[in-house]
N, C-alpha and C. Protein backbone atom coordinates (compact mmCIF):
# COMPACT_ATOMS: atom_id res chain seq x y z
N UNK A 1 32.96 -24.94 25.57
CA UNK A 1 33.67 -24.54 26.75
C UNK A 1 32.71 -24.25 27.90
N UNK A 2 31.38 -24.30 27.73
CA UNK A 2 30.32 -24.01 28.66
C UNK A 2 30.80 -25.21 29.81
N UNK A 3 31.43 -25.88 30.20
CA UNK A 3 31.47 -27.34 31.27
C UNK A 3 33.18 -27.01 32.05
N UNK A 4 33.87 -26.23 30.95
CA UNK A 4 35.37 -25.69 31.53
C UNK A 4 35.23 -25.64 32.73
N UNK A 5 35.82 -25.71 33.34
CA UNK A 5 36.14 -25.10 35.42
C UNK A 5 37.48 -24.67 35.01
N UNK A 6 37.47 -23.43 35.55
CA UNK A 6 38.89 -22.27 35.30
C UNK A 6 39.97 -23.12 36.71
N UNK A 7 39.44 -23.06 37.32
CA UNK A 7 39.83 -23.88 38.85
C UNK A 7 39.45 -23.73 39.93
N UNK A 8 40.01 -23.37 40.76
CA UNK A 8 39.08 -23.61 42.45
C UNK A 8 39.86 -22.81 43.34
N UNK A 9 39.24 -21.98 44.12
CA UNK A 9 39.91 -20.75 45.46
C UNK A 9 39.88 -22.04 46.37
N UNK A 10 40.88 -21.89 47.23
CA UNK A 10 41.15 -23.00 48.43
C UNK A 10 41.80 -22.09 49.42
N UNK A 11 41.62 -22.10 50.29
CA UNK A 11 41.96 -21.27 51.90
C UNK A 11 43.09 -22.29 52.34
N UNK A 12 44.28 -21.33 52.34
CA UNK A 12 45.36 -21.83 52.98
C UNK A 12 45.83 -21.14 54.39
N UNK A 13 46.12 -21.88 55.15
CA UNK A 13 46.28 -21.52 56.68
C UNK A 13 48.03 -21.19 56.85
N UNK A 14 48.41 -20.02 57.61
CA UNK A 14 49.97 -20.05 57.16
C UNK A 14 50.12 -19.52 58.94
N UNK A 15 50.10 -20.59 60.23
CA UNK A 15 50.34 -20.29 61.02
C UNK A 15 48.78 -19.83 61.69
N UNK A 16 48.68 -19.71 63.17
CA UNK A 16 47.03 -19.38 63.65
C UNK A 16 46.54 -18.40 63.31
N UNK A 17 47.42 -16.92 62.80
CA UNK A 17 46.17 -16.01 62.44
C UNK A 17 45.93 -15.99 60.96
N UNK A 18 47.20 -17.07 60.23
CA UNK A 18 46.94 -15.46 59.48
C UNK A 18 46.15 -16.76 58.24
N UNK A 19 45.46 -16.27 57.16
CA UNK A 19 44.21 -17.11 56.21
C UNK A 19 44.34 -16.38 55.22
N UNK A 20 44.70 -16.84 53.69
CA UNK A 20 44.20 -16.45 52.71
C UNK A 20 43.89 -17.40 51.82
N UNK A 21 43.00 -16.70 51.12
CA UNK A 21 42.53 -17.17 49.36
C UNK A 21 43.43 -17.85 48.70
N UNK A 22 43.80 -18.70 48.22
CA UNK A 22 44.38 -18.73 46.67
C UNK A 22 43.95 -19.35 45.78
N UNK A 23 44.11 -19.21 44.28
CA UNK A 23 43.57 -19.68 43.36
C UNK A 23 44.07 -20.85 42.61
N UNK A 24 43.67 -22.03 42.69
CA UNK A 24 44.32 -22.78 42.06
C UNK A 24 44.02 -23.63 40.36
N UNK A 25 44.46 -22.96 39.17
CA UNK A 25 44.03 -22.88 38.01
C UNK A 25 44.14 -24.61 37.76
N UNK A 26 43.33 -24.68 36.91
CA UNK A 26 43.11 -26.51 36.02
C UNK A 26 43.86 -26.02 34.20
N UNK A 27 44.27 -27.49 34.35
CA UNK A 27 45.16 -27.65 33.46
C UNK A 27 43.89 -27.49 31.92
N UNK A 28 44.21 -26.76 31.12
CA UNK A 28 43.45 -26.77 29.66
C UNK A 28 43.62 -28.40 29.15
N UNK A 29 42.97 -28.82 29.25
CA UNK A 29 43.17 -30.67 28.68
C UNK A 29 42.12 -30.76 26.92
N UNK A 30 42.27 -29.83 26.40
CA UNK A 30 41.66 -29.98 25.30
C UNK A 30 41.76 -28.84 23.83
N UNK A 31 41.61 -28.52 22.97
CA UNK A 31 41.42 -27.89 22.01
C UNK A 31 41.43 -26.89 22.34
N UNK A 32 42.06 -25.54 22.38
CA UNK A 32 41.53 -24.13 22.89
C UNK A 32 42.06 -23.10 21.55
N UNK A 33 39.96 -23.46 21.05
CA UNK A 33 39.73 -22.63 19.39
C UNK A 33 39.32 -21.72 20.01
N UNK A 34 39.55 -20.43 19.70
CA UNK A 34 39.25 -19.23 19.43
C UNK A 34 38.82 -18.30 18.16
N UNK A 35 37.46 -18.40 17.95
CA UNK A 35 36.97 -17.39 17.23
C UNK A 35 36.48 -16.06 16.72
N UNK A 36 36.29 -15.62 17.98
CA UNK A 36 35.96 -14.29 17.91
C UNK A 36 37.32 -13.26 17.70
N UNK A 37 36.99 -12.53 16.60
CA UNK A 37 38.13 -11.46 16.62
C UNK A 37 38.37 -10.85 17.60
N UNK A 38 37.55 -10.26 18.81
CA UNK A 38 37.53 -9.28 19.77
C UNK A 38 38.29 -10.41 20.70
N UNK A 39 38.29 -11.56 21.21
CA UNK A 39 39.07 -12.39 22.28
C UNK A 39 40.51 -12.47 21.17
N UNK A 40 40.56 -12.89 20.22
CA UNK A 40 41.99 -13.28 19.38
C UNK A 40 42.66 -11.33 19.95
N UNK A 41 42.19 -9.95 19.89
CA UNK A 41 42.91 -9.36 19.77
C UNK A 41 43.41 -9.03 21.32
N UNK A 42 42.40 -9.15 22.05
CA UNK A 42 42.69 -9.06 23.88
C UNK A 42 43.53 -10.21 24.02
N UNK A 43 43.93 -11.42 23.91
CA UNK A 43 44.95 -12.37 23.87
C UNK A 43 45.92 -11.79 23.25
N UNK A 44 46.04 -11.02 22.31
CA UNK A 44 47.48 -10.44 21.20
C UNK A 44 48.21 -9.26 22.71
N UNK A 45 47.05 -8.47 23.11
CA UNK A 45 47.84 -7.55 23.79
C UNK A 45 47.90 -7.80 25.03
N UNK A 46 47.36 -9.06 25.40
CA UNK A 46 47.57 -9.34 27.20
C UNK A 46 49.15 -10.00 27.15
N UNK A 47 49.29 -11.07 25.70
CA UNK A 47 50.87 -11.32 25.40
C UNK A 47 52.15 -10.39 25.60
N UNK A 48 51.32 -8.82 24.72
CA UNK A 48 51.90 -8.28 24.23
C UNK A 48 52.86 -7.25 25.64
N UNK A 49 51.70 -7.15 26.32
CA UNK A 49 51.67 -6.35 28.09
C UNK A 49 52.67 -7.24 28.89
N UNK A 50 52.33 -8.45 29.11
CA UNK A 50 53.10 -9.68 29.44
C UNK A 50 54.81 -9.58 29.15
N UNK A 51 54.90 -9.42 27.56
CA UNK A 51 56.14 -9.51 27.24
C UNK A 51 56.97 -8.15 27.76
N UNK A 52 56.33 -6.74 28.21
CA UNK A 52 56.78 -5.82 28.61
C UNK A 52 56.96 -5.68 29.76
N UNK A 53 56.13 -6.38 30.92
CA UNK A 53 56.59 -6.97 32.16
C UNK A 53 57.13 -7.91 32.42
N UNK A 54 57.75 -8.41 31.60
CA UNK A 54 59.21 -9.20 31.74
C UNK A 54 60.15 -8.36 31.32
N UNK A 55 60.24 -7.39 30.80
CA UNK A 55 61.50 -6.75 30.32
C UNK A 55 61.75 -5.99 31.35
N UNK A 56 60.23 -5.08 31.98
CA UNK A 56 60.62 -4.24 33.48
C UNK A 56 61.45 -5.14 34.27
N UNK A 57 60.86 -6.50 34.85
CA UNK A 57 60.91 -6.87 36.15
C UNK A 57 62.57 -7.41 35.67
N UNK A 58 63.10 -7.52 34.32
CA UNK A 58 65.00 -7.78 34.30
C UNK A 58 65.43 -6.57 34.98
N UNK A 59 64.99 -5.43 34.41
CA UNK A 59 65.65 -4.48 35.21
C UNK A 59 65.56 -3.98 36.39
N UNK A 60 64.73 -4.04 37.07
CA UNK A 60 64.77 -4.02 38.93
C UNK A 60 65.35 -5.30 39.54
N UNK A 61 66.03 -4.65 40.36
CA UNK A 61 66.91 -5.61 41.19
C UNK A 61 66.34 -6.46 42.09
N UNK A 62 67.03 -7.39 42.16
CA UNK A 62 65.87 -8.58 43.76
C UNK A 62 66.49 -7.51 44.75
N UNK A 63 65.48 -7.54 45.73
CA UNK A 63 65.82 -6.75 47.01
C UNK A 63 65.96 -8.30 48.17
């Protein structure tokens, strides 16, 4: 995975003043092994965090 590119910040223009950042991620096009116990368990609870901010954001209303 040392050659990966996560993706690329690109400056988007939204009218004359205003400029921001955004990030634009690359598609995983290959095998994604994971060995280390310490990344397998930070992946278990970033899921795990993930799946609990979807349950908040059902219950607040669109404004």
């Amino acid at each position: 995975m040392k050659t990966f590119v996560s993706g690329t910040y690109k400056t988007v223009h939204s009218g004359e003043e205003i400029e921001y950042k955004a990030f634009f991620p690359e598609h995983i096009n290959r095998p994604f092994v994971v060995q280390d116990q310490s990344t397998i368990m930070l992946l278990e609870e970033a899921t795990r965090l993930l799946g609990e901010l979807n349950a908040y954001s059902r219950l607040v209303p669109d404004i």
